[in-house]
PDB file of N, CA and C in Angstrom:
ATOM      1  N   UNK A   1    -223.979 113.326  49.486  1.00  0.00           N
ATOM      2  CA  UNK A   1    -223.391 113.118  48.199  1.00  0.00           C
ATOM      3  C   UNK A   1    -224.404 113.574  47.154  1.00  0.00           C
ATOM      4  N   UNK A   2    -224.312 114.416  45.874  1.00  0.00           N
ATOM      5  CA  UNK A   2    -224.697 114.881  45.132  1.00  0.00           C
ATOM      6  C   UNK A   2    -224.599 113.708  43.872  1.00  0.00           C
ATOM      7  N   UNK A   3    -225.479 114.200  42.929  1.00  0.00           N
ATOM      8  CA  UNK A   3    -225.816 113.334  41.671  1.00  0.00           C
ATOM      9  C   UNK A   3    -226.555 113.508  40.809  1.00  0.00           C
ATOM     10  N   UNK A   4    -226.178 112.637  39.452  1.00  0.00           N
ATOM     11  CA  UNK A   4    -227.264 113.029  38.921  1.00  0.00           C
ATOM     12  C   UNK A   4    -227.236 111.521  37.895  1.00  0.00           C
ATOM     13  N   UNK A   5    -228.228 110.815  37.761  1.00  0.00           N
ATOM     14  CA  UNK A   5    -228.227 109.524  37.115  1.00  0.00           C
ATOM     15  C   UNK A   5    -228.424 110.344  35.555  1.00  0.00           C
ATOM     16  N   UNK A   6    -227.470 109.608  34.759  1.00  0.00           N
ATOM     17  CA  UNK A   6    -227.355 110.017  33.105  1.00  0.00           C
ATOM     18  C   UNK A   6    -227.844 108.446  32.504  1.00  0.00           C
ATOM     19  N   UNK A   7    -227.643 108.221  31.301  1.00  0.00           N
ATOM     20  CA  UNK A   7    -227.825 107.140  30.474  1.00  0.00           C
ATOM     21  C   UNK A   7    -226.153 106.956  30.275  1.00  0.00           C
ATOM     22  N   UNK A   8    -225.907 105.718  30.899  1.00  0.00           N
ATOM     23  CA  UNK A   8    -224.295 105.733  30.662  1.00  0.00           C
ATOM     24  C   UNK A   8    -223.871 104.581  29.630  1.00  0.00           C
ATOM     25  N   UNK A   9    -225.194 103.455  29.101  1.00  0.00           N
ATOM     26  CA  UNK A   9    -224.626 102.469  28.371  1.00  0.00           C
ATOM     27  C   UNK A   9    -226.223 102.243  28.113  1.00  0.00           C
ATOM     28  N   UNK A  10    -225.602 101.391  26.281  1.00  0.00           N
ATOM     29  CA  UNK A  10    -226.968 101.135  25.350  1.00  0.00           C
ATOM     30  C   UNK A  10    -226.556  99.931  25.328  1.00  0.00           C
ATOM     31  N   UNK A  11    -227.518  98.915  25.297  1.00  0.00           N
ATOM     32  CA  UNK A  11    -227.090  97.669  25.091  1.00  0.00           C
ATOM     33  C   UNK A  11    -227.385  97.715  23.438  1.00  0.00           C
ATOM     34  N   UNK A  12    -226.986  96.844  22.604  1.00  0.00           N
ATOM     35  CA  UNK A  12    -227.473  96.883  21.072  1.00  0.00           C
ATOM     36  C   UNK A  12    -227.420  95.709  20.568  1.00  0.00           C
ATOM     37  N   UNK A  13    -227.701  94.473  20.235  1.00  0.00           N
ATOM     38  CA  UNK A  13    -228.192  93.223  19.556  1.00  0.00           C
ATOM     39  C   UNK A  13    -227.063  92.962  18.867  1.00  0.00           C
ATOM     40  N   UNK A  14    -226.373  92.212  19.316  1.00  0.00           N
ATOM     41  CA  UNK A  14    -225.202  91.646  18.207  1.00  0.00           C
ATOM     42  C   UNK A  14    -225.060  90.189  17.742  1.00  0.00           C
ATOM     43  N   UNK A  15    -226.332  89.414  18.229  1.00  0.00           N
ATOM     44  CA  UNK A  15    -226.649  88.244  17.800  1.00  0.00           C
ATOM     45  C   UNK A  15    -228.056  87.591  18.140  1.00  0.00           C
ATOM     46  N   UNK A  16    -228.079  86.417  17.505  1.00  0.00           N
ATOM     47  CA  UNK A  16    -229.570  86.217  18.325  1.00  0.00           C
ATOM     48  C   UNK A  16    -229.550  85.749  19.772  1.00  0.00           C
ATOM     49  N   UNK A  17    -228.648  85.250  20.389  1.00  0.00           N
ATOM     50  CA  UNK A  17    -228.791  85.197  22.139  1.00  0.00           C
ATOM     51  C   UNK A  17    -228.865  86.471  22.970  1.00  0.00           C
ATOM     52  N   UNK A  18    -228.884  86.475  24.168  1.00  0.00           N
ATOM     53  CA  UNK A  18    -228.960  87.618  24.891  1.00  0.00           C
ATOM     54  C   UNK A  18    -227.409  87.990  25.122  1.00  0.00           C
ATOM     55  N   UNK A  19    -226.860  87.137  25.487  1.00  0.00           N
ATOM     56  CA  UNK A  19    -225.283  86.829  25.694  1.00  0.00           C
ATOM     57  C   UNK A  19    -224.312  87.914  24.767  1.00  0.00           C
ATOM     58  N   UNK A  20    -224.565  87.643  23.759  1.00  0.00           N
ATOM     59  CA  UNK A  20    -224.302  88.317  22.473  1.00  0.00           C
ATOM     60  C   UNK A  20    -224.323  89.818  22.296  1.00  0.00           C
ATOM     61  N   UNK A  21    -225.263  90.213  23.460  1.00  0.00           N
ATOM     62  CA  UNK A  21    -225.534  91.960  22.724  1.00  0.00           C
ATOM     63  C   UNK A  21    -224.122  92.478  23.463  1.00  0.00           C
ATOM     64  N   UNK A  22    -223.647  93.503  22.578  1.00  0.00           N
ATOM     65  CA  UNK A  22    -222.935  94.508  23.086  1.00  0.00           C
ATOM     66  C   UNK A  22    -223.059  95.653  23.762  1.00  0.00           C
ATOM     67  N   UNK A  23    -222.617  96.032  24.826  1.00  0.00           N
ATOM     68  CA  UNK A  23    -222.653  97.376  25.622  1.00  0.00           C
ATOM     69  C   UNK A  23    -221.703  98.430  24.951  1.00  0.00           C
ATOM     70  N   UNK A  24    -222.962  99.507  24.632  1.00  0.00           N
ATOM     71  CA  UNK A  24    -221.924 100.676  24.300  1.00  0.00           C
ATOM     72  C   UNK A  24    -222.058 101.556  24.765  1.00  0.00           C
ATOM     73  N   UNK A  25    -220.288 102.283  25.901  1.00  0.00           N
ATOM     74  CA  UNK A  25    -220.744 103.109  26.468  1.00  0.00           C
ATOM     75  C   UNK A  25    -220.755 104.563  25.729  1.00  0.00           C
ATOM     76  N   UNK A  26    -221.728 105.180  26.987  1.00  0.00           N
ATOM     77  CA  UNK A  26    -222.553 106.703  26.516  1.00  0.00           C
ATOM     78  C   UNK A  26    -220.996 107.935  27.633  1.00  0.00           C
ATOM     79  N   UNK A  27    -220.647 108.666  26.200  1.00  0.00           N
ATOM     80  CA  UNK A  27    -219.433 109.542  27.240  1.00  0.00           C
ATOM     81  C   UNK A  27    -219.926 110.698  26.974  1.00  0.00           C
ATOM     82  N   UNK A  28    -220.270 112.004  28.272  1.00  0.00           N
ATOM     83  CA  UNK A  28    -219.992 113.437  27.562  1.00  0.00           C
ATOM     84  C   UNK A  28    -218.418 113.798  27.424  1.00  0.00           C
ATOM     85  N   UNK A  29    -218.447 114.607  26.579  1.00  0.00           N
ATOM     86  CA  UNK A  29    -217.296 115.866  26.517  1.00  0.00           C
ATOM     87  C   UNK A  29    -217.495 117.059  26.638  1.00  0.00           C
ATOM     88  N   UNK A  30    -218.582 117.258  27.207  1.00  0.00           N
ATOM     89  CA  UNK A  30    -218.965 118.558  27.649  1.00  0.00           C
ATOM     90  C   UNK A  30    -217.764 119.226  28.757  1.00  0.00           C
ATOM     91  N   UNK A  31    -217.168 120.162  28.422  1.00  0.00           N
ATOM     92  CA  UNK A  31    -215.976 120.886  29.420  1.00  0.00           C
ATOM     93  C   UNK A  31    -216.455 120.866  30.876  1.00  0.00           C
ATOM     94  N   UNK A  32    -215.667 120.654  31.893  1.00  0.00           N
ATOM     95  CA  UNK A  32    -216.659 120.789  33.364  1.00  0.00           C
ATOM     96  C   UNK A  32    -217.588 119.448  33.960  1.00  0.00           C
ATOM     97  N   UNK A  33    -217.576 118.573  33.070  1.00  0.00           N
ATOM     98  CA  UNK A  33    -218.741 117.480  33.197  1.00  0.00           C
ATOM     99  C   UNK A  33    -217.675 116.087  33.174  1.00  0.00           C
ATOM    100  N   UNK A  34    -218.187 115.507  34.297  1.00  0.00           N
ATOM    101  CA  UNK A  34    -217.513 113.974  34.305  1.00  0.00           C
ATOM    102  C   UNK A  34    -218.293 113.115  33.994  1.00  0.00           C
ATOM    103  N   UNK A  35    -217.761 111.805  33.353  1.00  0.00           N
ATOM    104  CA  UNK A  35    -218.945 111.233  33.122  1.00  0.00           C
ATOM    105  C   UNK A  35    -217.703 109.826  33.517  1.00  0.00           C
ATOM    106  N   UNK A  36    -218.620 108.721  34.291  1.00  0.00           N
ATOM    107  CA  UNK A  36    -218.066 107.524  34.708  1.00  0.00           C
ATOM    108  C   UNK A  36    -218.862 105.906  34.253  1.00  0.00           C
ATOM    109  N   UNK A  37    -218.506 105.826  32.618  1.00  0.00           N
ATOM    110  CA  UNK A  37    -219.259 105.388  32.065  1.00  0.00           C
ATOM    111  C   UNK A  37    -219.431 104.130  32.405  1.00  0.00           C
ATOM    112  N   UNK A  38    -220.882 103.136  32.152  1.00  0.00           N
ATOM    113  CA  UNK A  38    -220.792 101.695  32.801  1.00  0.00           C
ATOM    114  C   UNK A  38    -222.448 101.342  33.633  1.00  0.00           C
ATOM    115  N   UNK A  39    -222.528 100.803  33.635  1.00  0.00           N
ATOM    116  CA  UNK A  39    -223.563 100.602  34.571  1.00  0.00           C
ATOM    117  C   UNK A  39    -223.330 100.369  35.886  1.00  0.00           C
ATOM    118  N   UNK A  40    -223.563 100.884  36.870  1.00  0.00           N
ATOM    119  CA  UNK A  40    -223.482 100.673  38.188  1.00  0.00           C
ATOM    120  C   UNK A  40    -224.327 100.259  39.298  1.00  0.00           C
ATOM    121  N   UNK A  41    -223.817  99.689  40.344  1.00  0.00           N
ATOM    122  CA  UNK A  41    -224.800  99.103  41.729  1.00  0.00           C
ATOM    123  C   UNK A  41    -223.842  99.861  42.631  1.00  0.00           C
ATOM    124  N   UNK A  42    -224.999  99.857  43.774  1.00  0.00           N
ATOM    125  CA  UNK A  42    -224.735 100.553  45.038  1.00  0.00           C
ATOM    126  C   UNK A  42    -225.019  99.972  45.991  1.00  0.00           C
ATOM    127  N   UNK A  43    -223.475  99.141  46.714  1.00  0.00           N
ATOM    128  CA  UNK A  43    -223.330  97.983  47.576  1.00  0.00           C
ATOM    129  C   UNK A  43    -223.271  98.834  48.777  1.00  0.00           C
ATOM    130  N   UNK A  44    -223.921  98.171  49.917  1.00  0.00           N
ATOM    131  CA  UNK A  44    -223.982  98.488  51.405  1.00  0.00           C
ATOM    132  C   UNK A  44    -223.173  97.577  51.838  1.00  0.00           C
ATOM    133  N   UNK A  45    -221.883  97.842  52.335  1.00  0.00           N
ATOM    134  CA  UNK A  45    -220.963  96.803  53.304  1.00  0.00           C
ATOM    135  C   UNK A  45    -221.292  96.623  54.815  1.00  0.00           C
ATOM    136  N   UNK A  46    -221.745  95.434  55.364  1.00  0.00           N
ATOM    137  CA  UNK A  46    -222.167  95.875  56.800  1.00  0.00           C
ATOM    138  C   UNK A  46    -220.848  94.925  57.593  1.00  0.00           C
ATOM    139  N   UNK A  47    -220.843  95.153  58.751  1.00  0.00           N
ATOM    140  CA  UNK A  47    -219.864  94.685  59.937  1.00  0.00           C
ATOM    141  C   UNK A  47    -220.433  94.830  61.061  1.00  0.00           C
ATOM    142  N   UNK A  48    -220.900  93.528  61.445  1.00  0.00           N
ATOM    143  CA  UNK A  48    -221.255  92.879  62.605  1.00  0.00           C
ATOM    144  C   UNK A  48    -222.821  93.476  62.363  1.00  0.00           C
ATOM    145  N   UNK A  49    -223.658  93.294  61.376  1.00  0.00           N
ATOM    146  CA  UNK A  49    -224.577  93.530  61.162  1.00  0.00           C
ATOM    147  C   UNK A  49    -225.098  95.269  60.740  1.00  0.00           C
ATOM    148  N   UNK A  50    -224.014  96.153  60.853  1.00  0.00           N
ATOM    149  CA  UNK A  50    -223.902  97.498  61.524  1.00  0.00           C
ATOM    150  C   UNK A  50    -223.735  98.428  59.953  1.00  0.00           C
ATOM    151  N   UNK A  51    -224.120  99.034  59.540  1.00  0.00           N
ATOM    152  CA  UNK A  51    -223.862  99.411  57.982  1.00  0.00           C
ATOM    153  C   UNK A  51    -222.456 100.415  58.307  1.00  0.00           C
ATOM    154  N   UNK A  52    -221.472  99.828  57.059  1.00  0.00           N
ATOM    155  CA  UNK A  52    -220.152 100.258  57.484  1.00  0.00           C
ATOM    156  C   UNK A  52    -219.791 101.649  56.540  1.00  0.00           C
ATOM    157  N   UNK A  53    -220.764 101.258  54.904  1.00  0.00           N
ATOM    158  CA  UNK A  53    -220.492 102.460  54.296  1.00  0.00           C
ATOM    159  C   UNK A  53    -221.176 101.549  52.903  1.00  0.00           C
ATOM    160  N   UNK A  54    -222.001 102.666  52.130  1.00  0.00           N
ATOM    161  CA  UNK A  54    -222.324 102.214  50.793  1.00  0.00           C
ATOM    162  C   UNK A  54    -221.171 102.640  49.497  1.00  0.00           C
ATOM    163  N   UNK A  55    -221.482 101.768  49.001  1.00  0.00           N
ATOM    164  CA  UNK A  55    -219.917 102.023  47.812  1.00  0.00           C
ATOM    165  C   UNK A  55    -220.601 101.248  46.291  1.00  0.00           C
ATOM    166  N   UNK A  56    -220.415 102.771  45.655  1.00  0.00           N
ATOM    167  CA  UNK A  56    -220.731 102.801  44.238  1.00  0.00           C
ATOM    168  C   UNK A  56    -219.669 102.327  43.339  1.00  0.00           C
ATOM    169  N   UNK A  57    -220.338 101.015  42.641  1.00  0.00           N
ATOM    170  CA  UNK A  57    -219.086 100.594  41.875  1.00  0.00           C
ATOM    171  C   UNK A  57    -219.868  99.771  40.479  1.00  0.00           C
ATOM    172  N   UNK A  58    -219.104  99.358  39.514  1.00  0.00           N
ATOM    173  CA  UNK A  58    -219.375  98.875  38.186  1.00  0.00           C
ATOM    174  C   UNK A  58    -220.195  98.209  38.826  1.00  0.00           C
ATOM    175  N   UNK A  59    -221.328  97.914  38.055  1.00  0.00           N
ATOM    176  CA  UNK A  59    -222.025  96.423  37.985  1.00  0.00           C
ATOM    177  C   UNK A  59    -221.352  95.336  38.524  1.00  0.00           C
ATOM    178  N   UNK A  60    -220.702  95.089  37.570  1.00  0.00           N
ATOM    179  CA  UNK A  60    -219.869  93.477  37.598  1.00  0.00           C
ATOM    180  C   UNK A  60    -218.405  93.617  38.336  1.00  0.00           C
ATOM    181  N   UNK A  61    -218.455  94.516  38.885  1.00  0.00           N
ATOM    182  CA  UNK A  61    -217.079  94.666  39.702  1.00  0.00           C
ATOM    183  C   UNK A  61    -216.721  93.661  40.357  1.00  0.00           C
ATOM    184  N   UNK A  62    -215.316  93.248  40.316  1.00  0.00           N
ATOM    185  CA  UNK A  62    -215.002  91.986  41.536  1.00  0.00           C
ATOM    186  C   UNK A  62    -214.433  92.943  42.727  1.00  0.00           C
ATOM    187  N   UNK A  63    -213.836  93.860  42.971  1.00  0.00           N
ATOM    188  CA  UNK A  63    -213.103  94.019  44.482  1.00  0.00           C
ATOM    189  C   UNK A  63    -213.786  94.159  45.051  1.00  0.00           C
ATOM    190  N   UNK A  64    -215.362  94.080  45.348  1.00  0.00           N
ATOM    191  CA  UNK A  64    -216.185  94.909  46.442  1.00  0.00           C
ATOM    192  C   UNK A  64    -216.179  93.186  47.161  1.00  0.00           C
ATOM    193  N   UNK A  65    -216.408  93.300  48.495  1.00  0.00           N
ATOM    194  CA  UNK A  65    -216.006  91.881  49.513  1.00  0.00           C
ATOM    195  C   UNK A  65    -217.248  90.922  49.260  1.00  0.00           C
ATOM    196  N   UNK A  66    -217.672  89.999  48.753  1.00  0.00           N
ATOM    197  CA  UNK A  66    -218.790  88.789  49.076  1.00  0.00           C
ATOM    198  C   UNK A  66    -219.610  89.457  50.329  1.00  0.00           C
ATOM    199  N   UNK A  67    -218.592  89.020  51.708  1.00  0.00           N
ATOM    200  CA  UNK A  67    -219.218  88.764  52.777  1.00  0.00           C
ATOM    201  C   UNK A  67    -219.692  90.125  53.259  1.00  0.00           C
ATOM    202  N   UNK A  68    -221.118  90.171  54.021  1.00  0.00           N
ATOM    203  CA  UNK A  68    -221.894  90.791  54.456  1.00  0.00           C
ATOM    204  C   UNK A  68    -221.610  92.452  53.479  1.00  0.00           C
ATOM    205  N   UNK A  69    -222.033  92.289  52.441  1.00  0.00           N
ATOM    206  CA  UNK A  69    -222.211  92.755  51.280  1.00  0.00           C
ATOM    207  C   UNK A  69    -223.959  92.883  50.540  1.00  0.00           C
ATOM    208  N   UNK A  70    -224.642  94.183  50.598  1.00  0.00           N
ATOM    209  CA  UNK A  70    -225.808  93.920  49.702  1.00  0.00           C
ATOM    210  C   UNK A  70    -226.104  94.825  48.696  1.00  0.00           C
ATOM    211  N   UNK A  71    -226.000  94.250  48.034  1.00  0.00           N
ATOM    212  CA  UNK A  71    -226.572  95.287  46.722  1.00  0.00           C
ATOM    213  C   UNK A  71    -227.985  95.953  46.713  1.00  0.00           C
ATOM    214  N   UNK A  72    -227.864  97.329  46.493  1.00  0.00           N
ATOM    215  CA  UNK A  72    -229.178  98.276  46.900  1.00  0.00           C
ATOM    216  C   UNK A  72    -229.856  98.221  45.596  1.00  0.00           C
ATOM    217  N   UNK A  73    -229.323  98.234  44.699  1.00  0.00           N
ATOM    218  CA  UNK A  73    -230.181  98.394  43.570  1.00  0.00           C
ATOM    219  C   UNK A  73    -230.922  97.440  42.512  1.00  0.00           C
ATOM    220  N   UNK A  74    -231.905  96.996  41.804  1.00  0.00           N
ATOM    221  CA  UNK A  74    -232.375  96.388  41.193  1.00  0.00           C
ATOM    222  C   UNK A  74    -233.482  96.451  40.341  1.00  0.00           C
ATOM    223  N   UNK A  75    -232.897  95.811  39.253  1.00  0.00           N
ATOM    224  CA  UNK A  75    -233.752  95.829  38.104  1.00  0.00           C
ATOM    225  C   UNK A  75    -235.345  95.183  38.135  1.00  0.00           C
ATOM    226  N   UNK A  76    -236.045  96.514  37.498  1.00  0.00           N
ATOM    227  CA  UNK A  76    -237.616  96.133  37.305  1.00  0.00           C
ATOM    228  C   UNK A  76    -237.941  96.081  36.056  1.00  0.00           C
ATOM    229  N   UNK A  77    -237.142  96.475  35.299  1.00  0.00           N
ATOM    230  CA  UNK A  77    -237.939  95.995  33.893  1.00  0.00           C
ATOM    231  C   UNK A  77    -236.690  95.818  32.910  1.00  0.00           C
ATOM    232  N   UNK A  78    -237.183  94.820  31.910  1.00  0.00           N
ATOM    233  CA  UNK A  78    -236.191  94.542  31.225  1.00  0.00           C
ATOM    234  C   UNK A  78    -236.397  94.391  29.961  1.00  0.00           C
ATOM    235  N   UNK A  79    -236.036  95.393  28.629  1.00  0.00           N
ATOM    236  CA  UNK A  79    -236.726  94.692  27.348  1.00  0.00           C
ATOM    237  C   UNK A  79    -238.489  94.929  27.656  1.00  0.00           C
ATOM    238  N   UNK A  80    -238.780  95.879  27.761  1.00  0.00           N
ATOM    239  CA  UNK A  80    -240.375  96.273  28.064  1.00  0.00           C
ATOM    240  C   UNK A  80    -241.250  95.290  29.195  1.00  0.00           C
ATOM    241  N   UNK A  81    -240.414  94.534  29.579  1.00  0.00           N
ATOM    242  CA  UNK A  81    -241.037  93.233  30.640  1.00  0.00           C
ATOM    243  C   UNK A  81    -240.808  93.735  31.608  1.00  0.00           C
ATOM    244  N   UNK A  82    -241.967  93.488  32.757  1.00  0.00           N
ATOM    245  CA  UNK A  82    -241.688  93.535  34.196  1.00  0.00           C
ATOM    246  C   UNK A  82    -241.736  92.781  34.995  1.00  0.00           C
ATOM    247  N   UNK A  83    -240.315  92.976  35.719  1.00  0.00           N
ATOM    248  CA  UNK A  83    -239.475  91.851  36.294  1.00  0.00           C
ATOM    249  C   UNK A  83    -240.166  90.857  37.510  1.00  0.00           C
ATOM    250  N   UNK A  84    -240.858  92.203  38.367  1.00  0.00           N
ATOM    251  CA  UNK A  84    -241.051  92.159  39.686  1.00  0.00           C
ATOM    252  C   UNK A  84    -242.349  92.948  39.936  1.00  0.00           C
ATOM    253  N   UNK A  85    -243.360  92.014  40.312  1.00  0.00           N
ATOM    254  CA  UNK A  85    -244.746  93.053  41.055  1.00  0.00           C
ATOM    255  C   UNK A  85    -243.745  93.968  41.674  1.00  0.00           C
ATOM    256  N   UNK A  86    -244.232  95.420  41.583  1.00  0.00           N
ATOM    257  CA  UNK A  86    -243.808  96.357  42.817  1.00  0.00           C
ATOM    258  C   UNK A  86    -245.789  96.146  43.211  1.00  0.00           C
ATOM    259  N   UNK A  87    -245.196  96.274  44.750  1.00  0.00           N
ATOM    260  CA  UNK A  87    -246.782  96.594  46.083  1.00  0.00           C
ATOM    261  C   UNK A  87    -247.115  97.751  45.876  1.00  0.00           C
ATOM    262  N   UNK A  88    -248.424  97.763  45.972  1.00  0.00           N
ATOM    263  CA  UNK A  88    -249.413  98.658  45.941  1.00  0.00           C
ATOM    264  C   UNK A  88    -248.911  99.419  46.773  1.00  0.00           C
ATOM    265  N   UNK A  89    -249.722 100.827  47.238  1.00  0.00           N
ATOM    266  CA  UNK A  89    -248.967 101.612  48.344  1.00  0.00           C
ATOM    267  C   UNK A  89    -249.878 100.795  49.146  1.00  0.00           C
ATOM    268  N   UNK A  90    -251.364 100.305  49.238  1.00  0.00           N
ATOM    269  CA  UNK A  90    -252.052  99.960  50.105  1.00  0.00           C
ATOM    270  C   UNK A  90    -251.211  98.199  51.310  1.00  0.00           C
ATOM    271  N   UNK A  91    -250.595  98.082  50.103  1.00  0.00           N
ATOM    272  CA  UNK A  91    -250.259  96.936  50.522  1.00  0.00           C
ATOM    273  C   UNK A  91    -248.598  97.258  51.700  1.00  0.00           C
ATOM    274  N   UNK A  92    -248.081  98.152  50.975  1.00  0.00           N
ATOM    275  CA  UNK A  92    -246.506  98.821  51.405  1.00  0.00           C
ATOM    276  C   UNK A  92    -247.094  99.545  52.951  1.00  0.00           C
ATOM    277  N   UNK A  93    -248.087 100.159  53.270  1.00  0.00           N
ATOM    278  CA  UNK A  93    -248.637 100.669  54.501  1.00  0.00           C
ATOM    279  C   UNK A  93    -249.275  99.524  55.146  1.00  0.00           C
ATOM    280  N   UNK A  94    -249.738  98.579  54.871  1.00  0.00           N
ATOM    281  CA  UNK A  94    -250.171  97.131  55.649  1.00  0.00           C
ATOM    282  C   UNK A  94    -249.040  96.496  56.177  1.00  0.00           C
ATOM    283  N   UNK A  95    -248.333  96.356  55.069  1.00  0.00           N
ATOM    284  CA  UNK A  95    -247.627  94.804  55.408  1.00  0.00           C
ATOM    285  C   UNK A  95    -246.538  95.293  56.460  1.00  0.00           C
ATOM    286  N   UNK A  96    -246.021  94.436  57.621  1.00  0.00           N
ATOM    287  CA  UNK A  96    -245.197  94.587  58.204  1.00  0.00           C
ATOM    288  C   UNK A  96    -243.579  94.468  57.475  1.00  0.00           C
ATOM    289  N   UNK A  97    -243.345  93.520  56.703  1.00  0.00           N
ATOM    290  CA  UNK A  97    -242.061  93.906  55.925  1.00  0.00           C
ATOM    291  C   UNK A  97    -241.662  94.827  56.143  1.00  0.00           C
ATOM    292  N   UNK A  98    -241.600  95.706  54.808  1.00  0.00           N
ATOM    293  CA  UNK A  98    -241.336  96.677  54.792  1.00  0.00           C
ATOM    294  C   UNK A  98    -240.777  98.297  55.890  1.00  0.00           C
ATOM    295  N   UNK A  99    -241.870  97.688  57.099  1.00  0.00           N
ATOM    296  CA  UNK A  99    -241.629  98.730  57.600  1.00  0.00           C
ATOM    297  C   UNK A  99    -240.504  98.387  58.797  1.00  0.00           C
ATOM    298  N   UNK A 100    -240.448  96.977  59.120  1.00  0.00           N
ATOM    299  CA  UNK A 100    -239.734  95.863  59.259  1.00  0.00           C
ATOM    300  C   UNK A 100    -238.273  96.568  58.870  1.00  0.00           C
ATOM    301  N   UNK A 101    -237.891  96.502  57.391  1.00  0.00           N
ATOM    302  CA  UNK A 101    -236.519  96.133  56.800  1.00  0.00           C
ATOM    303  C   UNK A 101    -236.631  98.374  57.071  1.00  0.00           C
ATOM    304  N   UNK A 102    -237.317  98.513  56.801  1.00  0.00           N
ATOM    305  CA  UNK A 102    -237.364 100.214  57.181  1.00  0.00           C
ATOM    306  C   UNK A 102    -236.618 100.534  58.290  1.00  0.00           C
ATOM    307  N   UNK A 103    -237.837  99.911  59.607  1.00  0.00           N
ATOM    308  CA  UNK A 103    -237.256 100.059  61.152  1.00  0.00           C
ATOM    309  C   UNK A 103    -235.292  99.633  61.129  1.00  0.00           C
ATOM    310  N   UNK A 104    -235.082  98.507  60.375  1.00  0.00           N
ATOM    311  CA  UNK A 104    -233.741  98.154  61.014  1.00  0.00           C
ATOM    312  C   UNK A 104    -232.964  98.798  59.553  1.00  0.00           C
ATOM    313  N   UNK A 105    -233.286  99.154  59.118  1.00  0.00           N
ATOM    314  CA  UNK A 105    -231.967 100.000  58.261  1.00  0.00           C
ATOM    315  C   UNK A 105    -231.911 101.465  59.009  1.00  0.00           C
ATOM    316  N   UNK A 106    -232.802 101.995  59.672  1.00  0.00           N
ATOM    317  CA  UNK A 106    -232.904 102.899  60.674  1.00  0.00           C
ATOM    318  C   UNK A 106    -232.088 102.563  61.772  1.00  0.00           C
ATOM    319  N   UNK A 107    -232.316 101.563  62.426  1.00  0.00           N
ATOM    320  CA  UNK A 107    -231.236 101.431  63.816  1.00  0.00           C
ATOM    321  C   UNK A 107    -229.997 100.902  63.345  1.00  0.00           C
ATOM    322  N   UNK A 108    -229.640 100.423  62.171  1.00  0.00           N
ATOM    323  CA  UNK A 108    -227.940 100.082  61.450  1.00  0.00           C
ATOM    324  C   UNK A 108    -227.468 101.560  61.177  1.00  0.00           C
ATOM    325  N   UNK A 109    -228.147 102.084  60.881  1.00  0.00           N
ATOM    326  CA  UNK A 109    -227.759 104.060  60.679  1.00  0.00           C
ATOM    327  C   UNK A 109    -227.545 104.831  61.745  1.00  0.00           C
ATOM    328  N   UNK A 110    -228.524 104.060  63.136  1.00  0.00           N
ATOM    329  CA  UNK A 110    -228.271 105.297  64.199  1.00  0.00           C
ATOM    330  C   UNK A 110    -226.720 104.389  64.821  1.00  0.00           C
ATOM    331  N   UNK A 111    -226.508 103.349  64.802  1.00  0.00           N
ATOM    332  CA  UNK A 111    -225.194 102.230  65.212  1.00  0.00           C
ATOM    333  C   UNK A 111    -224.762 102.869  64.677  1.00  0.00           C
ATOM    334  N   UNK A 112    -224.659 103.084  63.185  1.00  0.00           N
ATOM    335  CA  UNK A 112    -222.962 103.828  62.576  1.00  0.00           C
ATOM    336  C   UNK A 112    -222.675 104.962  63.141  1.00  0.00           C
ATOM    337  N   UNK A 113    -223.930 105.696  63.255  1.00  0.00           N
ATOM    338  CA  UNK A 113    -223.395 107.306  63.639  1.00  0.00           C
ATOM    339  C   UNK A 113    -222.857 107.150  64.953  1.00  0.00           C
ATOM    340  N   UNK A 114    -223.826 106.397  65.782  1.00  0.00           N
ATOM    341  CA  UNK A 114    -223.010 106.680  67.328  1.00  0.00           C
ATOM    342  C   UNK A 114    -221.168 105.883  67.299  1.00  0.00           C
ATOM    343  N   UNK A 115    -221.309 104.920  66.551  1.00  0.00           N
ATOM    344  CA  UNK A 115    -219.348 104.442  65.819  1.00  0.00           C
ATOM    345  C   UNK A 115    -218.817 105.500  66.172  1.00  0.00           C
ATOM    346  N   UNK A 116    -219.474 106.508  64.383  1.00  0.00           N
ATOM    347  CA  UNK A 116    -218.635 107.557  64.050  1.00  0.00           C
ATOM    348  C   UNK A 116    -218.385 108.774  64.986  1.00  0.00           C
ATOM    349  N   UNK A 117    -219.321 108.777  65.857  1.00  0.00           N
ATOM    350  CA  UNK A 117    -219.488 109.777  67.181  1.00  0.00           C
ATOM    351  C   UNK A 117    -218.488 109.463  68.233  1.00  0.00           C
ATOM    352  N   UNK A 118    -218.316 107.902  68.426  1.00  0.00           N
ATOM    353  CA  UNK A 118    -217.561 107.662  69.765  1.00  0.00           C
ATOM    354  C   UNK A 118    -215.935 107.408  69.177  1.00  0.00           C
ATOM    355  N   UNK A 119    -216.081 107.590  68.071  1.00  0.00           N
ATOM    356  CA  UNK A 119    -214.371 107.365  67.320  1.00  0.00           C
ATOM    357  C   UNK A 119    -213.658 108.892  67.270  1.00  0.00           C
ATOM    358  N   UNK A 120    -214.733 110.095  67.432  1.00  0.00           N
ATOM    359  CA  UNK A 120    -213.863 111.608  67.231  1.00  0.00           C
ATOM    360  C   UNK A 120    -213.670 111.753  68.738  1.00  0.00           C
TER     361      UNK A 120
END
């Protein structure tokens, strides 16, 4: 799948809570150019532990399923604040985690393909 991440929404201050600000979305009209305005996440649906298919949808979307459902994407900074230590690389080549959640998103990928292999 091809892409290209644009700026699709400005948030802008419409009171003093956070609650309050308004989203305004960003559209081209450039001829030839789609634009699918909104902020978006990119949910991994799994079945029986097994990754079934990732699916790009609004932020706040309700139809995507609860169950065995994870959202890939996440916010690191917010308002010039940062959200979340990101690890050092020294630490990302040490720690077993990582290479951990690495190894098994690797064998949930080679499960789907052999699925999609033994289903043609």
């Amino acid at each position: 799948m091809n892409g290209v991440y644009k700026l699709v929404a400005v948030k802008t201050p419409a009171g003093k809570k956070k609650r309050d600000d308004k989203l305004i979305f960003k559209l081209k009209t450039s001829p030839g150019k789609k634009t699918y305005p909104g902020p978006k996440q990119v949910f991994r649906i799994l079945e029986d532990n097994i990754i079934k298919k990732d699916v790009i949808a609004l932020e706040d979307e309700k139809d995507i399923p609860d169950h065995s459902t994870v959202p890939l994407l996440r916010k690191f900074l917010d308002n010039r604040r940062i959200l979340h230590k990101m690890p050092s690389i020294k630490e990302i080549q040490t720690s077993s985690s990582p290479a951990k959640h690495a190894s098994s998103q690797i064998q949930r990928f080679r499960l789907c393909c052999e699925t999609l292999s033994s289903d043609t």
